[in-house]
N, C-alpha and C. Protein backbone atom coordinates (compact mmCIF):
# COMPACT_ATOMS: atom_id res chain seq x y z
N UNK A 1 7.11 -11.36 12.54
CA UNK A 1 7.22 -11.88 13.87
C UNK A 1 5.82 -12.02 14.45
N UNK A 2 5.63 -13.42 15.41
CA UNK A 2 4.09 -13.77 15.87
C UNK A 2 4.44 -13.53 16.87
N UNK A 3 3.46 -13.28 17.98
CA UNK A 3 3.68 -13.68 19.83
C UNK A 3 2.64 -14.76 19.62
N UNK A 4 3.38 -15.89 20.18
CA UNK A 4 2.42 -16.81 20.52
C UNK A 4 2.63 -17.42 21.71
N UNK A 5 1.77 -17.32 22.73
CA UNK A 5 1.80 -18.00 24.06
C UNK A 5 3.22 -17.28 24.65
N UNK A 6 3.54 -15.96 24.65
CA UNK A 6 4.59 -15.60 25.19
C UNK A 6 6.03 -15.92 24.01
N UNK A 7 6.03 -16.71 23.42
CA UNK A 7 6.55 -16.82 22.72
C UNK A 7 7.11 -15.98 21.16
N UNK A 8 7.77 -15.54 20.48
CA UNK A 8 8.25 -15.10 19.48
C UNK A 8 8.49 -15.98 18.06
N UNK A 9 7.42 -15.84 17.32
CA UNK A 9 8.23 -16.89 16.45
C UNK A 9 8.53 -15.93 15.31
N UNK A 10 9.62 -16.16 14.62
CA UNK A 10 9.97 -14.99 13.49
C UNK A 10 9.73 -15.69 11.77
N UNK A 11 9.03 -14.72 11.50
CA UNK A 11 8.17 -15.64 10.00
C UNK A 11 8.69 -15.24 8.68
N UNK A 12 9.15 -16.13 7.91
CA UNK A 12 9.68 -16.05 6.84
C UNK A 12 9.67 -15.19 5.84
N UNK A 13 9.84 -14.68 4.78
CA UNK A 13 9.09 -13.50 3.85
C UNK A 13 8.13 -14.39 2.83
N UNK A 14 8.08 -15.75 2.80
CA UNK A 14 7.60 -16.46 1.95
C UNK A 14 5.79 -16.51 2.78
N UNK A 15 5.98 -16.97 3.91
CA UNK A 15 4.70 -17.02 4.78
C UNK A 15 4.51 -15.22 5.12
N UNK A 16 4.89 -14.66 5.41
CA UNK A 16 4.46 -13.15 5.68
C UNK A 16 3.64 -12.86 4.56
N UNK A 17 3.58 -12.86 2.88
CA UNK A 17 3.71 -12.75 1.80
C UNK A 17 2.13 -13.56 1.84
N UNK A 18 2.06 -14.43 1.92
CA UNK A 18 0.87 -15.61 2.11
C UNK A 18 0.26 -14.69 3.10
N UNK A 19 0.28 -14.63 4.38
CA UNK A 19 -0.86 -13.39 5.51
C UNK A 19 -0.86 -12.59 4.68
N UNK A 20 -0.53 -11.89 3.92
CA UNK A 20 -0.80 -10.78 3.34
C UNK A 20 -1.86 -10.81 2.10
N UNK A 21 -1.61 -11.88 1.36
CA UNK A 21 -2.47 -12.22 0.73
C UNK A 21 -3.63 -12.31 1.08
N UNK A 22 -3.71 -13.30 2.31
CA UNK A 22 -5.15 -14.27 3.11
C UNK A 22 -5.48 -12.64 3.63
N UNK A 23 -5.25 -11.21 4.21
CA UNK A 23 -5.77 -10.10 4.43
C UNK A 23 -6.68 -9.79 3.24
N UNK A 24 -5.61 -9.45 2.14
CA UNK A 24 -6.34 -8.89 1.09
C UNK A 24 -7.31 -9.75 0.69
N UNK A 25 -7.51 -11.32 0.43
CA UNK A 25 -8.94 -12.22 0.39
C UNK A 25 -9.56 -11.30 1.03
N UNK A 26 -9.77 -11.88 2.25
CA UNK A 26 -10.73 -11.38 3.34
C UNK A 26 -11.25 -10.06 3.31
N UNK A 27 -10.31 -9.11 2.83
CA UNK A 27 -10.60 -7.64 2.43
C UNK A 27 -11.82 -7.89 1.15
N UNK A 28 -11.24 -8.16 0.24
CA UNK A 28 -11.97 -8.72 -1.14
C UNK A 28 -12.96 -9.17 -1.17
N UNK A 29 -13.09 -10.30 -0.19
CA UNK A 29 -14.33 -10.64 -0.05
C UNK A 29 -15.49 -10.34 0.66
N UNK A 30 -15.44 -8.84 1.77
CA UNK A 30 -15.80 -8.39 2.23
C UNK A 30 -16.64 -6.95 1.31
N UNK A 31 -15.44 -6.75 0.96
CA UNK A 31 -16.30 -5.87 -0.47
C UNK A 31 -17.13 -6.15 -1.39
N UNK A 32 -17.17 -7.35 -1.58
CA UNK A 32 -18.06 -8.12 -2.49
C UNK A 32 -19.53 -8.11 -1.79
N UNK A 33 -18.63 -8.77 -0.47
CA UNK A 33 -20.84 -8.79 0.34
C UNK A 33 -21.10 -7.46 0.34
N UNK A 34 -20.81 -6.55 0.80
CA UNK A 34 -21.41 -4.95 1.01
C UNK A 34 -21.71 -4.58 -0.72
N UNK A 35 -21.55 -5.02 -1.63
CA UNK A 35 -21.32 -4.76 -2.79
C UNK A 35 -22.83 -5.30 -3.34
N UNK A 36 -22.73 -6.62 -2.44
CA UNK A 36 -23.69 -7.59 -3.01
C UNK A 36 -25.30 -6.96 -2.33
N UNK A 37 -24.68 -6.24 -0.91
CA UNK A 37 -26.45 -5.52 -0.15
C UNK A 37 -26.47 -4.36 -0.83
N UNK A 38 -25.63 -3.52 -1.58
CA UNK A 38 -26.33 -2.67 -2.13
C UNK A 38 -26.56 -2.84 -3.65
N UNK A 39 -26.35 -4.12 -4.25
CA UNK A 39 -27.25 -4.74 -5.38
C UNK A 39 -28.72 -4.62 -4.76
N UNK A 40 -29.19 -4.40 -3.56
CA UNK A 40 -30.57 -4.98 -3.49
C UNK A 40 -31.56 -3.54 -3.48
N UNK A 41 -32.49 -3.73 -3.41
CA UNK A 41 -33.89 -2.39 -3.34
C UNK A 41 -33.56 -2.05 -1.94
N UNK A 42 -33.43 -2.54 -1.07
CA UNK A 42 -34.05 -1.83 0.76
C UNK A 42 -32.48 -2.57 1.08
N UNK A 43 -32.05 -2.06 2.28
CA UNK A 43 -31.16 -2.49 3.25
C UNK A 43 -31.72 -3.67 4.09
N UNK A 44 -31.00 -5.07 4.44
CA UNK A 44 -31.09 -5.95 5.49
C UNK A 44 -30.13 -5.08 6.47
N UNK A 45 -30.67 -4.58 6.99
CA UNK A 45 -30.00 -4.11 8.22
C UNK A 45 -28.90 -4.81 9.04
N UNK A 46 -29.54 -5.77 9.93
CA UNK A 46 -28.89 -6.92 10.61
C UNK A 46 -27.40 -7.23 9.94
N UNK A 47 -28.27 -8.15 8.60
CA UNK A 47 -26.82 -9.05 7.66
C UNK A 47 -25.67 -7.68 7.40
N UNK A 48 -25.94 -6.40 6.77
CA UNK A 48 -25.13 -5.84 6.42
C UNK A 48 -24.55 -5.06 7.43
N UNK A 49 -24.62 -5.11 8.54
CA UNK A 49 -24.02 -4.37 10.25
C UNK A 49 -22.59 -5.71 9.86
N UNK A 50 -23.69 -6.90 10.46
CA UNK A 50 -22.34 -7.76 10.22
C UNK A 50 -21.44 -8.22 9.05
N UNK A 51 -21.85 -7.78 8.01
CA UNK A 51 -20.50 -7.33 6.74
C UNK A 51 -19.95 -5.99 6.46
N UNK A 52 -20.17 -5.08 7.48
CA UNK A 52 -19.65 -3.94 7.36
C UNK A 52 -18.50 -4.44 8.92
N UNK A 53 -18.99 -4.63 10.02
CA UNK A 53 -18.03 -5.18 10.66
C UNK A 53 -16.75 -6.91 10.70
N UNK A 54 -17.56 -7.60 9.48
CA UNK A 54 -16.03 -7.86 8.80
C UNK A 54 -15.47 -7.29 8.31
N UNK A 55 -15.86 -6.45 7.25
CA UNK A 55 -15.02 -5.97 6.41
C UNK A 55 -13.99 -4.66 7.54
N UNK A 56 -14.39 -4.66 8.80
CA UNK A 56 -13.42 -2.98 8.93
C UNK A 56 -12.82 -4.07 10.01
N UNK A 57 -12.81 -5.38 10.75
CA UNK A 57 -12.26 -6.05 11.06
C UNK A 57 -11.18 -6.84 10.30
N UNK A 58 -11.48 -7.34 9.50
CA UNK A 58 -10.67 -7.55 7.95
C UNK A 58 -9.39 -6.14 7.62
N UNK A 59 -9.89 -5.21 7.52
CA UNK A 59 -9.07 -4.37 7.49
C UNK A 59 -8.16 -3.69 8.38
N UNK A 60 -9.06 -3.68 9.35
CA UNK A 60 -7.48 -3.44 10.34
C UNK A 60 -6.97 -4.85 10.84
N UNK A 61 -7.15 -5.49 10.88
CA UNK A 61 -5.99 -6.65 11.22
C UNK A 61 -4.82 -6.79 9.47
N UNK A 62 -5.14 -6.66 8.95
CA UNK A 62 -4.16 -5.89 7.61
C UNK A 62 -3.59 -5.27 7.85
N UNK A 63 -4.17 -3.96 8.18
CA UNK A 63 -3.11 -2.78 8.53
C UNK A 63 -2.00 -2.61 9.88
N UNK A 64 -3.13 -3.47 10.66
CA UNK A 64 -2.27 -4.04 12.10
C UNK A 64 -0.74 -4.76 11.30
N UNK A 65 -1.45 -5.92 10.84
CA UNK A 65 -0.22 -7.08 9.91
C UNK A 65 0.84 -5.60 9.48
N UNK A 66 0.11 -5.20 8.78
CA UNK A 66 1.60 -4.66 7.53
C UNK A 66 2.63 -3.71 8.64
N UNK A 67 1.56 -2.47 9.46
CA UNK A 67 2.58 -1.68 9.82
C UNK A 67 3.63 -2.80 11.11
N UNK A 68 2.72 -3.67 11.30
CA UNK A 68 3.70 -4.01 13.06
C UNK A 68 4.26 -5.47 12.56
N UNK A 69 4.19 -6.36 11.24
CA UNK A 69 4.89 -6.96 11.00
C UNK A 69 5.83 -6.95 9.72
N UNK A 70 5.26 -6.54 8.73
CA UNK A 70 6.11 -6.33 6.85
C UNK A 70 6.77 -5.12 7.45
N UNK A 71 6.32 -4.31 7.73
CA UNK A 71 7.01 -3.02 7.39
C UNK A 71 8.56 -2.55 8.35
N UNK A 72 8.58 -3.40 9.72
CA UNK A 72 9.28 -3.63 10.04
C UNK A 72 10.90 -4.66 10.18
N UNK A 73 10.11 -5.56 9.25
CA UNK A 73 11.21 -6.60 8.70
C UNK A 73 11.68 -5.89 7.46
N UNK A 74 10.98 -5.59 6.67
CA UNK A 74 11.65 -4.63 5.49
C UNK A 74 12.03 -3.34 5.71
N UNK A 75 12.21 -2.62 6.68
CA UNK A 75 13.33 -2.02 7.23
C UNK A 75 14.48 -2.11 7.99
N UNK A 76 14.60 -3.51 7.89
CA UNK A 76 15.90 -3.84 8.73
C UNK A 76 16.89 -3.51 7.61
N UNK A 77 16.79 -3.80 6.52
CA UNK A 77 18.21 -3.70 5.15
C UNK A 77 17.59 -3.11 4.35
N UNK A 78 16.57 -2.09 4.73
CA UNK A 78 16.07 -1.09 3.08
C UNK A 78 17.35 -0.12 3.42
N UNK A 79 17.57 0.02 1.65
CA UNK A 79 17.64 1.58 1.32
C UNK A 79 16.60 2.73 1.63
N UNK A 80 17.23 3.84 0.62
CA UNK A 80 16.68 5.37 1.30
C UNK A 80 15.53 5.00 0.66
N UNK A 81 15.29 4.33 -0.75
CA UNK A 81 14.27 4.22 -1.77
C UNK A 81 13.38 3.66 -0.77
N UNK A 82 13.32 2.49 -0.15
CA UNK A 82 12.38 1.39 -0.10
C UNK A 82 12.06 2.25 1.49
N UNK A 83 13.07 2.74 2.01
CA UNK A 83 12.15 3.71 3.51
C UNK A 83 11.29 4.74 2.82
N UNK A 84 11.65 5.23 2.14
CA UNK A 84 10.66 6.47 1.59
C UNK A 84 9.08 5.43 1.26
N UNK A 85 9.24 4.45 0.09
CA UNK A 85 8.24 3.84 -0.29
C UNK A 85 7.25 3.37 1.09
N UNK A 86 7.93 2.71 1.91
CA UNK A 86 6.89 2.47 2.58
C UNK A 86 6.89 3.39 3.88
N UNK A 87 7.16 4.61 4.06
CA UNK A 87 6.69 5.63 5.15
C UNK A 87 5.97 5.66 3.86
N UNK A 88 5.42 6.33 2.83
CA UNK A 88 4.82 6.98 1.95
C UNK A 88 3.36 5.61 2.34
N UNK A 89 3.75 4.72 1.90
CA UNK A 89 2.36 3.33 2.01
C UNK A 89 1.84 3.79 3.59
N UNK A 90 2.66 3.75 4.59
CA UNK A 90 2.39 4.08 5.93
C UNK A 90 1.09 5.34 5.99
N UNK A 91 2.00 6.22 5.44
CA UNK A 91 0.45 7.73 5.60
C UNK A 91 -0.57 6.93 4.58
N UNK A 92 -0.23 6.67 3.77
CA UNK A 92 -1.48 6.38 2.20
C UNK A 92 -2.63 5.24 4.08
N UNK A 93 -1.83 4.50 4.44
CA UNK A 93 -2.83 3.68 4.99
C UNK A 93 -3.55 4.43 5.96
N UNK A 94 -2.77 5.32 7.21
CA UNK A 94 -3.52 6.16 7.56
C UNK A 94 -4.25 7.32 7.61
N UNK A 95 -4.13 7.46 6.06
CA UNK A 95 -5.13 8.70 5.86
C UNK A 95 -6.51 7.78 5.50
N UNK A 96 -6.26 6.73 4.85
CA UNK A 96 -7.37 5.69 4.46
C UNK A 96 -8.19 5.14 5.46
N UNK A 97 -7.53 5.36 6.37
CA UNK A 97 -8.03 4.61 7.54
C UNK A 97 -8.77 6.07 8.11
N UNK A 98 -8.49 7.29 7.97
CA UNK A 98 -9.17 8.10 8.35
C UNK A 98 -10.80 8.54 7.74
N UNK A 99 -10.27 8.27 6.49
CA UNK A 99 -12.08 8.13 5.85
C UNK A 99 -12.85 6.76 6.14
N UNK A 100 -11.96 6.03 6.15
CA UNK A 100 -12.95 4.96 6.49
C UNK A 100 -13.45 5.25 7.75
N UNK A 101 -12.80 5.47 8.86
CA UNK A 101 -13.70 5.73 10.06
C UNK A 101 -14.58 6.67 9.79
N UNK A 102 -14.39 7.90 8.94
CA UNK A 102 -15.34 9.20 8.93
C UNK A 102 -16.98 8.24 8.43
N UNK A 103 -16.75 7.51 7.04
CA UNK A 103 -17.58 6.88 6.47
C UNK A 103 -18.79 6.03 7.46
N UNK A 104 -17.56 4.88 8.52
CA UNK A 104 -18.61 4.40 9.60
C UNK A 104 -19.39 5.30 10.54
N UNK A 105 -18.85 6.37 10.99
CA UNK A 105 -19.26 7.12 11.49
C UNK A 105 -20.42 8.13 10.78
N UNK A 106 -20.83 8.19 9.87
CA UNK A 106 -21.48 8.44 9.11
C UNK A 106 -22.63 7.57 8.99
N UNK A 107 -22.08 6.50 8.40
CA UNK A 107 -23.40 5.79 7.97
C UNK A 107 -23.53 5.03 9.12
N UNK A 108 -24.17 4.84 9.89
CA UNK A 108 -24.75 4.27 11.13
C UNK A 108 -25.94 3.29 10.66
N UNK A 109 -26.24 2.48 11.19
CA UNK A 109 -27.60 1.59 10.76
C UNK A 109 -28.72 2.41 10.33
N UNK A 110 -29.04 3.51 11.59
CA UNK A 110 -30.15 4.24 11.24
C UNK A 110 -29.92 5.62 10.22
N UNK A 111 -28.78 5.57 9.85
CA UNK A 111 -28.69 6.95 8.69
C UNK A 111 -28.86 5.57 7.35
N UNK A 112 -28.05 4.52 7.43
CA UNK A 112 -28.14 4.16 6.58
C UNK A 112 -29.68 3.62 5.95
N UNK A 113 -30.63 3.47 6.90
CA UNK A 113 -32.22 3.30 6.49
C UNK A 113 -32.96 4.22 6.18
N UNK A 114 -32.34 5.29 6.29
CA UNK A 114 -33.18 6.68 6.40
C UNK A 114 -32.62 7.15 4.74
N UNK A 115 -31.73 6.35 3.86
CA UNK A 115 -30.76 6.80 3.10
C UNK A 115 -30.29 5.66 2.57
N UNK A 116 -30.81 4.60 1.94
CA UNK A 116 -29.88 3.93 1.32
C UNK A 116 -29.24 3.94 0.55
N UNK A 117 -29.93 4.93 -0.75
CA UNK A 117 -29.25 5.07 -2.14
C UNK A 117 -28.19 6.11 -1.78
N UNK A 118 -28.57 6.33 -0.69
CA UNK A 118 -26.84 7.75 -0.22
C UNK A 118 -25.90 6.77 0.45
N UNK A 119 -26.18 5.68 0.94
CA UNK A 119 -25.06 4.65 1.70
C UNK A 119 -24.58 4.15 0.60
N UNK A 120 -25.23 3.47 -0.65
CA UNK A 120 -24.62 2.96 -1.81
C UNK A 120 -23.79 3.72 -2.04
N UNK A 121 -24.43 4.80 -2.84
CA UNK A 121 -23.19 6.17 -3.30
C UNK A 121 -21.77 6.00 -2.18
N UNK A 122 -22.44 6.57 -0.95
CA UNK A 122 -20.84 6.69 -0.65
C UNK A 122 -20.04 5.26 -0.19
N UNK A 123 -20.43 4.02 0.19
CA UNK A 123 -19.66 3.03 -0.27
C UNK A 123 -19.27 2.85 -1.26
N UNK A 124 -19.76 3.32 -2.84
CA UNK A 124 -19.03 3.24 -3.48
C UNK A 124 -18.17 4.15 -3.92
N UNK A 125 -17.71 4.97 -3.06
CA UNK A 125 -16.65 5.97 -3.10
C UNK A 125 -15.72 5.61 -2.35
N UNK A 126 -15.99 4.53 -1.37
CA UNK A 126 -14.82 3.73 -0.42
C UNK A 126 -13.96 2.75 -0.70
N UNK A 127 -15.13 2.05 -1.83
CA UNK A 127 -14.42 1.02 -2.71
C UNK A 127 -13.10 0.87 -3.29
N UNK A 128 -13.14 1.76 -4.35
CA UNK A 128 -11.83 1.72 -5.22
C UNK A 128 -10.60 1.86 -4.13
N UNK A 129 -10.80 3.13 -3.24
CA UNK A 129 -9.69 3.56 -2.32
C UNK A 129 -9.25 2.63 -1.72
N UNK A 130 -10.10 1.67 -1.17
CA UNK A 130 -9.32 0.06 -0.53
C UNK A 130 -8.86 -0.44 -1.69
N UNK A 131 -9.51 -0.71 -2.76
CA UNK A 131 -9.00 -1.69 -3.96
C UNK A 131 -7.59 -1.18 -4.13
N UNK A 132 -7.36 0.01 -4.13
CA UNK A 132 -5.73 0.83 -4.41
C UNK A 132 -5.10 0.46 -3.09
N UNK A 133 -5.73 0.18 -2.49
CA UNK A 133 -4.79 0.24 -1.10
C UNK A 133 -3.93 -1.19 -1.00
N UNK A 134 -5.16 -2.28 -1.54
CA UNK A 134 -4.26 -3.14 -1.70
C UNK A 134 -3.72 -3.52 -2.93
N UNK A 135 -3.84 -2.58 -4.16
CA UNK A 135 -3.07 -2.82 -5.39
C UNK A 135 -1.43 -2.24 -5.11
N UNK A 136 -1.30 -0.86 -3.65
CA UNK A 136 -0.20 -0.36 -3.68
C UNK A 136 0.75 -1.48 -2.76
N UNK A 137 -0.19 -2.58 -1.75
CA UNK A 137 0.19 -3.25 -0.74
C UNK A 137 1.34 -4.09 -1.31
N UNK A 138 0.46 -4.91 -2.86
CA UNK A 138 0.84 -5.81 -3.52
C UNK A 138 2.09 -5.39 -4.12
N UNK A 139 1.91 -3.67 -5.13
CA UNK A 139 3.10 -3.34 -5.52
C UNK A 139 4.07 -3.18 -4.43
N UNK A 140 4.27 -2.72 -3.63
CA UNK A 140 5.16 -2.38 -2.72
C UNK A 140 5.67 -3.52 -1.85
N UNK A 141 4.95 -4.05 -1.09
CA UNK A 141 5.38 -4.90 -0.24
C UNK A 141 5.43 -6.65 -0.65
N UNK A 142 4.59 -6.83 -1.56
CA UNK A 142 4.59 -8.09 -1.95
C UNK A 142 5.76 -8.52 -3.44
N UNK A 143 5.98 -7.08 -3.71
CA UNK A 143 7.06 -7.46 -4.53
C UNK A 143 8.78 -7.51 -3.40
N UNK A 144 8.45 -7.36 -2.70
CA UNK A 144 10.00 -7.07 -2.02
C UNK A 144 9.89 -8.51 -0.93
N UNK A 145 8.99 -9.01 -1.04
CA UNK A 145 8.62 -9.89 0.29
C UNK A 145 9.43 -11.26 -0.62
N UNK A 146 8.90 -10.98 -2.35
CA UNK A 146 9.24 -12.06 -3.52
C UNK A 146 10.67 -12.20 -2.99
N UNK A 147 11.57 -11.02 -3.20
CA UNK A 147 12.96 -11.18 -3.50
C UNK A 147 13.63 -11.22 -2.49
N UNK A 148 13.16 -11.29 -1.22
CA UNK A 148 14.13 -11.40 0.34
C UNK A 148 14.78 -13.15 0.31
């Protein structure tokens, strides 16, 4: 379901399925640039502020999407199985979402200059945990989105 202009429009599982995808891009490709500044010797400061704030913009409008639109249409006719599965995806996202904030909060522009090869390191300890996040998105919700 969209609000648009006051309006309600209620969205298919075929197009829900598609936003979900176009998240995980945008997720994906956000990891790639932060991926791509710590390929380098020194931090661009500037460029990588603004690919660290796509990428956690990117991500919560995902997590916005799944809990306040998928997860609610696929509990209108789940079983006990498919409520368990996705309360279970539900915490997995907000505990994820809890390191990721610890992480921004952490690495700040100026810790991260004072420290780059420690910002690499622990971005790349953030990595995989999104990559799973949306490998569980895909298993879970994008297979059930197939068969509605």
């Amino acid at each position: 379901m969209i609000v648009r202009q006051g309006r309600v429009t209620k969205m298919n599982p075929e197009a829900m399925l598609g936003t979900l995808e176009g998240h995980h891009r945008d997720i994906m490709a956000g990891l790639r640039e932060i991926r791509r500044h710590c390929g380098a010797e020194n931090p661009n400061s500037r460029e990588l502020a603004l690919a660290r704030e796509q990428l956690t913009a990117s991500s919560l409008s995902r997590s916005r999407y799944v809990s306040e639109v998928i997860v609610p249409t696929l509990l209108k006719d789940a079983d006990d199985g498919l409520r368990t599965e996705l309360s279970e995806l539900l915490f997995a996202t907000a505990t994820k979402r809890m390191f990721s904030r610890a992480h921004i909060a952490e690495w700040t522009t100026t810790s991260i200059e004072a420290d780059w090869s420690g910002y690499c390191a622990a971005a790349r300890d953030i990595w995989p945990m999104m990559e799973e996040q949306i490998a569980r998105e895909t298993r879970v919700l994008a297979a059930r989105l197939k068969h509605r």
